[in-house]
C-alpha atoms as a PDB file:
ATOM      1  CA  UNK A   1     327.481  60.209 248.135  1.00  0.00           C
ATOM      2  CA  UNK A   2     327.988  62.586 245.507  1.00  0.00           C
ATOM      3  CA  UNK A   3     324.619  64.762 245.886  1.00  0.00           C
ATOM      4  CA  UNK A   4     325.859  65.042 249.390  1.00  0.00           C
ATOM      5  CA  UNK A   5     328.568  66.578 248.455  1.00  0.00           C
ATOM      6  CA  UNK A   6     327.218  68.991 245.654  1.00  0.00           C
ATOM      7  CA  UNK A   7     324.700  70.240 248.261  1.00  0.00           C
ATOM      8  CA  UNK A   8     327.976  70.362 250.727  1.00  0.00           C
ATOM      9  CA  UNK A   9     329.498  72.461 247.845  1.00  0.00           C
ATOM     10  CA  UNK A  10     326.762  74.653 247.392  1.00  0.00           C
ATOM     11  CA  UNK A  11     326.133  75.471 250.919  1.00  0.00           C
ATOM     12  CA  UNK A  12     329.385  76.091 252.107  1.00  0.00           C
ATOM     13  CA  UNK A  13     328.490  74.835 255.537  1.00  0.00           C
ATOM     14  CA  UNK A  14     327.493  78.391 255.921  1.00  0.00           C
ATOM     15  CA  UNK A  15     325.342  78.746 258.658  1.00  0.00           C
ATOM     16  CA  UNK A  16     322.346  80.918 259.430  1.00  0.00           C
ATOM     17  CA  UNK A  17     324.583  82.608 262.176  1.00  0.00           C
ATOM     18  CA  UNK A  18     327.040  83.069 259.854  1.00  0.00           C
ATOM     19  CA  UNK A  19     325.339  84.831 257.257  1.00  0.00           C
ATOM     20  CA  UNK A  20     323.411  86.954 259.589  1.00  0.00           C
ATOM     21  CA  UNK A  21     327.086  88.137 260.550  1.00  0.00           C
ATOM     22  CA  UNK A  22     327.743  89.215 257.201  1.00  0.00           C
ATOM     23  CA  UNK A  23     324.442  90.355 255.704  1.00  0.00           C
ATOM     24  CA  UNK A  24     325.328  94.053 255.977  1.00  0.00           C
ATOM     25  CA  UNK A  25     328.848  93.600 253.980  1.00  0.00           C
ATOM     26  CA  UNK A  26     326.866  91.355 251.541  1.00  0.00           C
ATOM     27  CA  UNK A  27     323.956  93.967 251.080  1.00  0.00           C
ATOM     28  CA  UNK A  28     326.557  97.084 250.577  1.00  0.00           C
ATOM     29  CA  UNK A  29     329.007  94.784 248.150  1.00  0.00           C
ATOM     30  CA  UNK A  30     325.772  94.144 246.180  1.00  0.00           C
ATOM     31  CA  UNK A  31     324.299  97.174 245.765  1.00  0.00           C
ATOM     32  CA  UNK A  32     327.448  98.943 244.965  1.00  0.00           C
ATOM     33  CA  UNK A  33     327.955  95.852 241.926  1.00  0.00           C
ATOM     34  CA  UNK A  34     324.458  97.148 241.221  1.00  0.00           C
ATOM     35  CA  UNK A  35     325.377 100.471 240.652  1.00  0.00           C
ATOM     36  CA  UNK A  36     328.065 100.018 238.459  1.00  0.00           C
ATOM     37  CA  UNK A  37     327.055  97.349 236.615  1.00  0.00           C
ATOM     38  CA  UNK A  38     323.719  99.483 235.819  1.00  0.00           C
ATOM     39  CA  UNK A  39     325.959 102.331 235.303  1.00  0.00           C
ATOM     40  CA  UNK A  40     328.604 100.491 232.861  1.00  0.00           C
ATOM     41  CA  UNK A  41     325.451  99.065 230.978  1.00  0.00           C
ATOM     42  CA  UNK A  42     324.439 102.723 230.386  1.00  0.00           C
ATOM     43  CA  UNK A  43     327.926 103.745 229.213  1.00  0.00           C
ATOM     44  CA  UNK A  44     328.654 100.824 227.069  1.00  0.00           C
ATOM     45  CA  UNK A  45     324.562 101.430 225.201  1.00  0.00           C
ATOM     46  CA  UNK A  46     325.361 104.553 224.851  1.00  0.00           C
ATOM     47  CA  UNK A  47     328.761 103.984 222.976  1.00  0.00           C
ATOM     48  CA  UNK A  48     326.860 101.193 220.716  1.00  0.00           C
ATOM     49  CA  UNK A  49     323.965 103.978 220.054  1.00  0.00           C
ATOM     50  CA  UNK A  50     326.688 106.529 218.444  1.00  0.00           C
ATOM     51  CA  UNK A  51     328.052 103.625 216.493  1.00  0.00           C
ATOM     52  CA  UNK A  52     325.507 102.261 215.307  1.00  0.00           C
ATOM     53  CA  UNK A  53     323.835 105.917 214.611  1.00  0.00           C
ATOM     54  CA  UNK A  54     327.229 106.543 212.641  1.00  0.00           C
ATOM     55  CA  UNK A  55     327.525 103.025 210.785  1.00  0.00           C
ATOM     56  CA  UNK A  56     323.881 103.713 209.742  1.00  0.00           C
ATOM     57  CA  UNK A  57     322.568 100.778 210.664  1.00  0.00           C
ATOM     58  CA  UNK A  58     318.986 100.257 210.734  1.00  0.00           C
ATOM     59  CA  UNK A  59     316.874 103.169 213.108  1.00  0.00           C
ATOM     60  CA  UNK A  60     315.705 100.122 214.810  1.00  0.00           C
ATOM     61  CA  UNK A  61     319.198  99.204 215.635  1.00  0.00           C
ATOM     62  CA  UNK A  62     319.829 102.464 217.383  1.00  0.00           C
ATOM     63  CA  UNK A  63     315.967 102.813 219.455  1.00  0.00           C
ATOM     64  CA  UNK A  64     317.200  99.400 220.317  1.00  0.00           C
ATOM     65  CA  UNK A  65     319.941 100.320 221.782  1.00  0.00           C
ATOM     66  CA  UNK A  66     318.359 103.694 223.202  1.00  0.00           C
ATOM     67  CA  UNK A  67     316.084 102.050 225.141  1.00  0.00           C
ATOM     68  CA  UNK A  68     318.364  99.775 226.975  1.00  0.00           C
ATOM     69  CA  UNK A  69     319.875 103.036 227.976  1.00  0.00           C
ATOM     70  CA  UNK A  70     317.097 104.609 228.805  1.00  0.00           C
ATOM     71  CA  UNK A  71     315.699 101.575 230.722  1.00  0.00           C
ATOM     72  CA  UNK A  72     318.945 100.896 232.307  1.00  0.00           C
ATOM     73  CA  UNK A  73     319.372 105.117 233.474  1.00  0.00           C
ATOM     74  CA  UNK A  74     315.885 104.416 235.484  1.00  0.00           C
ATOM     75  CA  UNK A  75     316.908 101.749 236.838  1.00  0.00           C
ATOM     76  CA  UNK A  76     319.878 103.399 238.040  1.00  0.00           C
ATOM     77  CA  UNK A  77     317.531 106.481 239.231  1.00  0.00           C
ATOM     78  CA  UNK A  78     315.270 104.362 241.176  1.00  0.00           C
ATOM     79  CA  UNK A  79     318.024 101.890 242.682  1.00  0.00           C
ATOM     80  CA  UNK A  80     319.976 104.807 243.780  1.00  0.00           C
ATOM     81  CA  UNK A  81     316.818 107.283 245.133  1.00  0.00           C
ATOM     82  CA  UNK A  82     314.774 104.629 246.901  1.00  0.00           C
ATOM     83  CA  UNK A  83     317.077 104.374 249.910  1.00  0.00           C
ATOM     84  CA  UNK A  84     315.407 101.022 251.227  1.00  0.00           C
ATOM     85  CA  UNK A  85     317.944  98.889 250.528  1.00  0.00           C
ATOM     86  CA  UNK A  86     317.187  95.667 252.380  1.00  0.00           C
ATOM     87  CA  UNK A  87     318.736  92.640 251.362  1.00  0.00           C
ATOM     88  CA  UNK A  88     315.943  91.130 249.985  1.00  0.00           C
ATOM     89  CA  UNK A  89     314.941  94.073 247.892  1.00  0.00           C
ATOM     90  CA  UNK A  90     318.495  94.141 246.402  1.00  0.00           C
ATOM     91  CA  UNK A  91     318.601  90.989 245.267  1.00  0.00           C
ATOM     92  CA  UNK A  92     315.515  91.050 244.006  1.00  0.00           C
ATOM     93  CA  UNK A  93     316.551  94.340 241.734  1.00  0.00           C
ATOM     94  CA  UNK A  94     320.048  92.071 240.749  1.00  0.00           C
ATOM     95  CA  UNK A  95     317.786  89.385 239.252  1.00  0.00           C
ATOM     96  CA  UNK A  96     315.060  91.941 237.710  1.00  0.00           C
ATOM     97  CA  UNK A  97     318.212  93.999 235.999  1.00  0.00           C
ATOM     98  CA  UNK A  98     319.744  90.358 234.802  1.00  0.00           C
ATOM     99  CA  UNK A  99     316.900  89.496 233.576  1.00  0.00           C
ATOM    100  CA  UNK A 100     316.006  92.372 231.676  1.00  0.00           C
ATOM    101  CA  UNK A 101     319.943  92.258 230.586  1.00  0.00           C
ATOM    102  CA  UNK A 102     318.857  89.143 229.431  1.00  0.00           C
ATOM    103  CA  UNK A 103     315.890  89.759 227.871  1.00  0.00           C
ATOM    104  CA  UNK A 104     317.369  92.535 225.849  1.00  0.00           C
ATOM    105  CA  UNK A 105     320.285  90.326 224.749  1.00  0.00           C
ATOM    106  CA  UNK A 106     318.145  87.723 223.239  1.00  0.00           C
ATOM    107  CA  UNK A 107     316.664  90.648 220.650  1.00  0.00           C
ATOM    108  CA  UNK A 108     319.613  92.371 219.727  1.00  0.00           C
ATOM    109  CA  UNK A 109     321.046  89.058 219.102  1.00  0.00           C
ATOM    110  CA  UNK A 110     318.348  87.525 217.356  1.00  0.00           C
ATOM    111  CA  UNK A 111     317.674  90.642 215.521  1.00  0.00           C
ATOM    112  CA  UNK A 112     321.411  91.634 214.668  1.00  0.00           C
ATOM    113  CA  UNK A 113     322.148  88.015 213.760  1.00  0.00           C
ATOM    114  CA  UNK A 114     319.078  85.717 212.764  1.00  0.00           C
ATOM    115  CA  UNK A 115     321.129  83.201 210.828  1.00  0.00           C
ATOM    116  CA  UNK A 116     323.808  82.253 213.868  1.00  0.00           C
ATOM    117  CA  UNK A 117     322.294  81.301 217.759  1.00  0.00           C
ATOM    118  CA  UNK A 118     322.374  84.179 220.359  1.00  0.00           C
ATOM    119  CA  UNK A 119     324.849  81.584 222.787  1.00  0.00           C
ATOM    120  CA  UNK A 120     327.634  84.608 222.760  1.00  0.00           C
ATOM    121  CA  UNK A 121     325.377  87.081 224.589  1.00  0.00           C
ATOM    122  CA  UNK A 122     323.558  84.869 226.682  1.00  0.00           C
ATOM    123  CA  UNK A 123     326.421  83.160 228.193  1.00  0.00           C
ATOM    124  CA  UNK A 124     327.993  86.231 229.042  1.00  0.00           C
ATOM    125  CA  UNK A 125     324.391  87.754 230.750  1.00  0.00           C
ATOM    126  CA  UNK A 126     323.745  84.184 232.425  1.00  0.00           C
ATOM    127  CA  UNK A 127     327.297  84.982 234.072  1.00  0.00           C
ATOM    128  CA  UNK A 128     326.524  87.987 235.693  1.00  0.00           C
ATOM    129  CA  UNK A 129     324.712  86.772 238.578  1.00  0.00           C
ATOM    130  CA  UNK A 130     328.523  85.760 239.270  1.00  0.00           C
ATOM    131  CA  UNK A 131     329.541  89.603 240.636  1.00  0.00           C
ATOM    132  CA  UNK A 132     327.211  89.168 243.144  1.00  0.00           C
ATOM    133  CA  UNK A 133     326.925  88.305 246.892  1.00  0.00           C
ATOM    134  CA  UNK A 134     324.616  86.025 247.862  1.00  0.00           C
ATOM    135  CA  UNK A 135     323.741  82.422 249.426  1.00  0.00           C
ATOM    136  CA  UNK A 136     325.624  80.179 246.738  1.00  0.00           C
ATOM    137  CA  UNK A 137     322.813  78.048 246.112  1.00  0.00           C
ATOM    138  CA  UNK A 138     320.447  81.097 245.262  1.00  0.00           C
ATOM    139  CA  UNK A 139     323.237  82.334 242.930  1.00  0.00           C
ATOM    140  CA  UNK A 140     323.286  78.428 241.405  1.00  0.00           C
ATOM    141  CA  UNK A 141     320.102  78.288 240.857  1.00  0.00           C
ATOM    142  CA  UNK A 142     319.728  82.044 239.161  1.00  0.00           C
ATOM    143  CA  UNK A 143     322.325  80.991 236.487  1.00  0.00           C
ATOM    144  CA  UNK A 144     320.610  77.566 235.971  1.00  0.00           C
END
């Protein structure tokens, strides 16, 4: 009774129909997330590379941060130039840029702080998924 009603949760009753009806609202809401969450990540890198450049921390602190930047400003170059944008593709990008978010959370966090656990970074990447449109259960299952 109750897995019928988490699948019932996750599935919204939504139907194929349905979701066909909105795909084109879903694709736009998602890319434009995309975009500003890629272009937010390069604002907010940038502002930790001056401050840590200024604080003097370790050089590695600072190419760490530079190359999130630098990663993330690609990103935003090829998301924004390759003018594909099916569905499919998108959400495949979403879940490549969380997961380099991600990945680049565990090492700053593990690097900047090797006594405490990285939780505070990687609960707020695994929430991220969250600003995006998609199927619920394909959003569950990204966070889990």
């Amino acid at each position: 009774m109750y897995l019928k009603e988490l699948i019932k949760f996750f599935r919204i009753d939504l139907t194929n129909e349905d979701y066909l009806a909105i795909a084109d609202t879903v694709r736009r809401e998602s890319y434009m997330s995309l975009k500003t969450l890629a272009f937010l990540t390069i604002l907010f890198t940038f502002v930790m590379s001056v401050v840590s450049y200024a604080a003097h921390d370790p050089i590695s602190i600072t190419i760490l941060h530079v190359s999130l930047m630098l990663i993330a400003g690609l990103f935003l170059l090829f998301i924004t130039h390759y003018k594909k944008n099916s569905h499919q593709l998108i959400i495949a990008e979403i879940h490549i840029f969380c997961a380099l978010l991600l990945f680049y959370a565990i090492i700053l966090s593990t690097y900047l702080n090797p006594d405490h656990p990285a939780v505070s970074f990687v609960a707020i990447i695994l929430a991220l998924p969250l600003f995006f449109t998609d199927k619920p259960k394909h959003m569950a299952l990204f966070v889990l």
